[in-house]
Protein backbone atom coordinates (compact mmCIF):
# COMPACT_ATOMS: atom_id res chain seq x y z
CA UNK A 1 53.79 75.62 58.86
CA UNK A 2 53.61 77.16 62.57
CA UNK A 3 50.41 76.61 64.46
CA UNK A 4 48.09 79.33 65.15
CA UNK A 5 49.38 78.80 68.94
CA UNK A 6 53.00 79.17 68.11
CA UNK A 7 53.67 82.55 65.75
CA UNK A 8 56.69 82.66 64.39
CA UNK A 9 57.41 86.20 66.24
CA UNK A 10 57.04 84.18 69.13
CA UNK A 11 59.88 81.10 68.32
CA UNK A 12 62.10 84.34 67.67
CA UNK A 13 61.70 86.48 70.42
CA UNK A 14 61.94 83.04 72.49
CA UNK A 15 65.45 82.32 71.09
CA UNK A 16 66.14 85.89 71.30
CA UNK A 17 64.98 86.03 74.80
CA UNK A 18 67.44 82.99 75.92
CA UNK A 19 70.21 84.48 73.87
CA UNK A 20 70.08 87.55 75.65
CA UNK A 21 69.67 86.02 78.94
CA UNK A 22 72.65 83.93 78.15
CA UNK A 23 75.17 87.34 77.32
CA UNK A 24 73.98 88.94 79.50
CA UNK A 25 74.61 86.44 82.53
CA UNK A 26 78.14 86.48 80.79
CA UNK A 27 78.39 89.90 80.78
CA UNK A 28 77.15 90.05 84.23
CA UNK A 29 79.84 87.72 85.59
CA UNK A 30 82.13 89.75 83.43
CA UNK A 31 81.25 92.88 85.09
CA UNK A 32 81.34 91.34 88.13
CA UNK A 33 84.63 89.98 87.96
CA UNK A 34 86.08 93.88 86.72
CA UNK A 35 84.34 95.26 89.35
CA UNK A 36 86.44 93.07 91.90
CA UNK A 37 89.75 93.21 90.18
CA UNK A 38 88.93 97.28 89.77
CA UNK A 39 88.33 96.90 93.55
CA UNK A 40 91.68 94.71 94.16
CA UNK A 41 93.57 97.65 92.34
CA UNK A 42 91.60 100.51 93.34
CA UNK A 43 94.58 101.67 95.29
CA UNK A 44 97.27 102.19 92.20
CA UNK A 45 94.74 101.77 89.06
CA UNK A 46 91.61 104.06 91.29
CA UNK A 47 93.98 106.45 93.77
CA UNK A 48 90.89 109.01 93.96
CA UNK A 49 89.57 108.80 97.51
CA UNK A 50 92.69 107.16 98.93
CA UNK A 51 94.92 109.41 99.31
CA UNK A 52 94.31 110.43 102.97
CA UNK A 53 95.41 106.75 103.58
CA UNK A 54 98.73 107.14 103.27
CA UNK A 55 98.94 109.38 106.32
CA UNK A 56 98.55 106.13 108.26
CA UNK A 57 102.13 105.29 106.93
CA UNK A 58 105.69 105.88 108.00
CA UNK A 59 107.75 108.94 106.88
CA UNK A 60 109.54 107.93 104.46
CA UNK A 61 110.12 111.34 102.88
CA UNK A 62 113.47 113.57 101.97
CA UNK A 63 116.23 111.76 100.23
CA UNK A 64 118.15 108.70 101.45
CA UNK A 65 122.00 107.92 100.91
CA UNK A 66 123.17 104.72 101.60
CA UNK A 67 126.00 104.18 104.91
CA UNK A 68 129.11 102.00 104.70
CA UNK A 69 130.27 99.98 107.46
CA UNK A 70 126.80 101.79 109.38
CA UNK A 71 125.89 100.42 112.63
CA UNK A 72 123.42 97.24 111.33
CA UNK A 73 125.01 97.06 108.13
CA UNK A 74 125.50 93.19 106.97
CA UNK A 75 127.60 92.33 103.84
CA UNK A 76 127.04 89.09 102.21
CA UNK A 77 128.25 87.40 98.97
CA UNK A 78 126.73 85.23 96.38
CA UNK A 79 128.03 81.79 97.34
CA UNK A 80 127.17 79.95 93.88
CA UNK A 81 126.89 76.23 92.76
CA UNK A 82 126.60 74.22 89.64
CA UNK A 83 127.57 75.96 86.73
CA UNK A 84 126.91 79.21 87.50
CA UNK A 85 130.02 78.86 89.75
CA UNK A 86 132.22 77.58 86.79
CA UNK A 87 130.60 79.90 85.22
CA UNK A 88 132.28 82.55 87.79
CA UNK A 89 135.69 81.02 87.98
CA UNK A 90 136.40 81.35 84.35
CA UNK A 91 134.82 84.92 84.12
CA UNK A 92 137.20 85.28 87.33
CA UNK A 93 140.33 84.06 86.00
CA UNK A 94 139.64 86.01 82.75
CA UNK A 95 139.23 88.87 84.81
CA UNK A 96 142.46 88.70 86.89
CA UNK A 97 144.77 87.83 83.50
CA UNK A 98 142.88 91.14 82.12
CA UNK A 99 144.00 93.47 85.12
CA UNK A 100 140.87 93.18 86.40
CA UNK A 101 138.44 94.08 83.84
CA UNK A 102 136.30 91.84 83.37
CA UNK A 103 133.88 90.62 80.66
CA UNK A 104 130.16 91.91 80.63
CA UNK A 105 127.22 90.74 79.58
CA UNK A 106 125.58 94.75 79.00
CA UNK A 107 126.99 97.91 77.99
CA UNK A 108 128.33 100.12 80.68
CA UNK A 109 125.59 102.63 80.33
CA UNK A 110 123.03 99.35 81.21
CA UNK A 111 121.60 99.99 84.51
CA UNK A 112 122.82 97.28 87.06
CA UNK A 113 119.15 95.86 87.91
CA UNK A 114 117.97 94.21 91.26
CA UNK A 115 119.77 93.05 93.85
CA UNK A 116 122.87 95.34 92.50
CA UNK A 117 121.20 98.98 92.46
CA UNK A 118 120.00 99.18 96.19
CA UNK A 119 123.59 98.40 97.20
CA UNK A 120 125.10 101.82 94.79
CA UNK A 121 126.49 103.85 97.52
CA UNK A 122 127.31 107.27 95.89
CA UNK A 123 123.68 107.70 94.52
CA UNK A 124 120.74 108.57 96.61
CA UNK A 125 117.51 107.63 96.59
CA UNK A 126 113.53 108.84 97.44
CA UNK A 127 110.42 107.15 98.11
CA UNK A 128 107.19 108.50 96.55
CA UNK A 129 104.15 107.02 98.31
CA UNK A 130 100.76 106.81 95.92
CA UNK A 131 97.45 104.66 96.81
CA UNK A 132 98.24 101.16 95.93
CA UNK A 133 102.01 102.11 95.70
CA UNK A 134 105.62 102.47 96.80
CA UNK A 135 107.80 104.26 93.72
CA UNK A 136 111.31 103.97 94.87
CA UNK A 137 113.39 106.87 92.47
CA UNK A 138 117.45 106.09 92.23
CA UNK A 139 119.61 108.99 91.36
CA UNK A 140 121.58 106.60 89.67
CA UNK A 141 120.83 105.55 85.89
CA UNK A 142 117.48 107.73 86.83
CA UNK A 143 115.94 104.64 87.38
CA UNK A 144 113.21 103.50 89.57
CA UNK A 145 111.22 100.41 90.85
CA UNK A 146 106.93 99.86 91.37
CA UNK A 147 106.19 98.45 94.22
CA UNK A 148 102.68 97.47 94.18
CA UNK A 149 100.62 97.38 97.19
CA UNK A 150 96.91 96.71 96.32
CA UNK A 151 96.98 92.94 96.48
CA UNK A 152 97.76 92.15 92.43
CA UNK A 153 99.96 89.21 91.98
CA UNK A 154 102.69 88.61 89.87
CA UNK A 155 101.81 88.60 86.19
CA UNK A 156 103.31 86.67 83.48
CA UNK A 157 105.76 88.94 82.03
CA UNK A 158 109.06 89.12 80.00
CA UNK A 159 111.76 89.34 82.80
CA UNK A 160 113.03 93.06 83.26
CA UNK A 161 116.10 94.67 85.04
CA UNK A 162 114.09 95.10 88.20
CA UNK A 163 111.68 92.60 87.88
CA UNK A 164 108.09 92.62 89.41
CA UNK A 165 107.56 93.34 92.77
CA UNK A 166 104.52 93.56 95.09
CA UNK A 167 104.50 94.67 98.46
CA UNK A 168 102.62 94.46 101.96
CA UNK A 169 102.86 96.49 105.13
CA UNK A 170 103.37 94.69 108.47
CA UNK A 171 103.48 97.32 110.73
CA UNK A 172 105.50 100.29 109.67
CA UNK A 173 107.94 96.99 107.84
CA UNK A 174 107.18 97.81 104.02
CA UNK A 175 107.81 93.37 102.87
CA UNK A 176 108.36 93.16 99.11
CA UNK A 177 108.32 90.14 97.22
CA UNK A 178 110.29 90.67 93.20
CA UNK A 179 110.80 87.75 90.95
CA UNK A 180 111.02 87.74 86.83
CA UNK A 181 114.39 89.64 86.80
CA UNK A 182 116.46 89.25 83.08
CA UNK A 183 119.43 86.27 83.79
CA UNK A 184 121.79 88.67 82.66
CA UNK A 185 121.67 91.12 85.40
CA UNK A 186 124.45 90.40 87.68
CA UNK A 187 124.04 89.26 91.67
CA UNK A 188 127.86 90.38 91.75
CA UNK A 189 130.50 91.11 89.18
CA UNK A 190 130.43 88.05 87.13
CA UNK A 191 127.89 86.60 89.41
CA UNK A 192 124.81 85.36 87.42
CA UNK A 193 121.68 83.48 88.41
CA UNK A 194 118.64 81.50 86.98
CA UNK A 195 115.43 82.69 86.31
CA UNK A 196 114.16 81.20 89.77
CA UNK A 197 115.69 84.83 91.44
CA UNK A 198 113.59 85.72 94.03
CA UNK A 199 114.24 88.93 96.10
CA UNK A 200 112.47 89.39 99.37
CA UNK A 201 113.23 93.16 100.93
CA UNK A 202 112.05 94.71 104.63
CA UNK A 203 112.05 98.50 104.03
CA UNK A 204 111.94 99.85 108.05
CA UNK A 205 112.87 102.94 110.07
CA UNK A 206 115.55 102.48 113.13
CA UNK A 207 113.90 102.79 116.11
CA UNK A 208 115.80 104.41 117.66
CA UNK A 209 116.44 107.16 114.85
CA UNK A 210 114.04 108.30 112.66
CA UNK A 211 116.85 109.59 110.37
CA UNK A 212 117.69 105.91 109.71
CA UNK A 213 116.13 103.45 107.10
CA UNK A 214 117.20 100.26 107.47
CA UNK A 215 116.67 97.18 104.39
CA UNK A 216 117.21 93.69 104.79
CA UNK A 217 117.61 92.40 101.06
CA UNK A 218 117.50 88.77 101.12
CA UNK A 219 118.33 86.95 97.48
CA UNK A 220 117.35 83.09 97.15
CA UNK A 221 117.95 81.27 93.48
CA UNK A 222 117.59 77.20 94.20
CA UNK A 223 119.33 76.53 91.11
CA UNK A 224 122.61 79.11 90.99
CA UNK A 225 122.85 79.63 94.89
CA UNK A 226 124.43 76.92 97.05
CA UNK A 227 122.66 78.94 100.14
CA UNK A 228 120.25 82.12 100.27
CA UNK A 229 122.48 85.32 101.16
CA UNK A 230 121.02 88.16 103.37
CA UNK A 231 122.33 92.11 103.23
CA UNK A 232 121.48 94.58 105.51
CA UNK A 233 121.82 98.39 104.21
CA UNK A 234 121.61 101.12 105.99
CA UNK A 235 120.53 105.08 104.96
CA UNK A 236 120.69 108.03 106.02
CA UNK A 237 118.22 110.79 105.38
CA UNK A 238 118.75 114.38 104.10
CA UNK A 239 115.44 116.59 103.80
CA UNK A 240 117.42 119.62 102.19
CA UNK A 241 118.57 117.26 99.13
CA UNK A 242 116.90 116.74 95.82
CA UNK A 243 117.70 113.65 93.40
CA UNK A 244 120.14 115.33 90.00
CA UNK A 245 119.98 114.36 86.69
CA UNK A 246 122.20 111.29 86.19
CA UNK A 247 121.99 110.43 82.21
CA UNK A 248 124.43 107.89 81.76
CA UNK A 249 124.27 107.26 77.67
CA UNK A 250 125.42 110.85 77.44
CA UNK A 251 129.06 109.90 78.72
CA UNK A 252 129.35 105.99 76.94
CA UNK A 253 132.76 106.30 75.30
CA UNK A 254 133.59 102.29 76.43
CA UNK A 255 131.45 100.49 74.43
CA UNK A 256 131.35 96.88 74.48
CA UNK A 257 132.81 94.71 71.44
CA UNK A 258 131.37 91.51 70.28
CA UNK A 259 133.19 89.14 72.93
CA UNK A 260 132.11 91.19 76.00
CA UNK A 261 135.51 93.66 76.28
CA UNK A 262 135.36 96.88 77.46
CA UNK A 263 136.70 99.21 74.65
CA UNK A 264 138.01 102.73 75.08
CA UNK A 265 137.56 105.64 72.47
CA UNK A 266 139.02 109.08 72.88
């Protein structure tokens, strides 16, 4: 039996009373902790309000083709250790008993991924600036890469073709960071690396021409590179272009058989 001091109304709305102060503190910090991560991403999740930002950056608009043997161009190659260089030899020797075709490890239509697609020469490309992003758009495969700007990290993600990148401005020097790229996108042609790829790019104009945007791509893998490699690309910019269609599967006669061959239909 309850005293007549202590209803039972009153035990009740006591526990109720704690209970609620106990969600609600959670849902406080809860809210709390949205509201900051809302704030983090405000830029590419929240882009109202922010887009008279991105006047403060470079232009980066028209369409860009990439320059061989450019003035500031740097050409590097994979220099691989372990097995991922046996690896290599064999795929190399394969290769050069084969007339040069060599095994793959996608169809042909499979777009060639990160490092391999900034380096495509007869494809263009455009940058689309949004708050909290940089959307680069390749002509080729019709692909494109997220560059995320608002301060997000790197999630924990199945590896993709392009990976996950995030990006920071130093200046007018757009600095992005991509890791998580699949294994079986290709550093080279038959060049393969572990899942400790990291990418770091520097996305700047030429000072000394405006027309010029200039990318230092550096690749570092501890496990299937004996040394980091560094390219420099260089591209020009058209602002009469536009970016075609460029739809690949249409045209894939030379499917792939089960051993990695190239195969050729009429």
């Amino acid at each position: 039996m309850f005293s007549n001091s202590v209803r039972p109304g009153t035990v009740f709305g006591a526990v109720a009373l704690g209970f609620c102060a106990f969600v609600c503190s959670v849902a406080g910090a809860q809210s709390a902790g949205q509201a900051a991560s809302q704030e983090t991403r405000r830029g590419a999740a929240y882009p109202k309000g922010h887009y008279a930002e991105l006047d403060k950056l470079p232009d980066w608009g028209g369409i860009w083709t990439l320059t061989f043997n450019a003035p500031g161009s740097k050409r590097e190659t994979p220099t691989l250790k372990g097995k991922y260089l046996e690896e290599y030899q064999a795929w190399k020797k394969d290769a050069d008993a084969n007339h040069g075709a060599g095994k793959r490890k996608g169809d042909n239509c499979t777009p060639p991924g990160m490092p391999y697609i900034m380096g495509v020469a007869q494809y263009p490309i455009e940058f689309m600036f949004t708050p909290g992003r940089v959307t680069i758009h390749h002509e080729a495969w019709m692909q494109w890469r997220v560059v995320f700007t608002d301060g997000r990290p790197h999630p924990d993600i199945e590896p993709t073709f392009y990976g996950h990148s995030v990006g920071k401005w130093e200046g007018d020097t757009l600095v992005v960071d991509t890791v998580n790229i699949k294994t079986s996108v290709p550093l080279a042609q038959g060049m393969y690396h572990s899942d400790k790829l990291r990418i770091t790019e520097r996305f700047r104009l030429d000072s000394k021409d405006q027309d010029r945007l200039l990318v230092d791509v550096t690749v570092e893998d501890p496990e299937a590179l004996a040394k980091p490699y560094t390219n420099t690309y260089v591209f020009t910019r058209s602002r009469e272009y536009d970016l075609i269609e460029f739809i690949c599967a249409e045209n894939d006669r030379n499917k792939l058989d089960a051993e990695g061959n190239t195969t050729f239909h009429e």
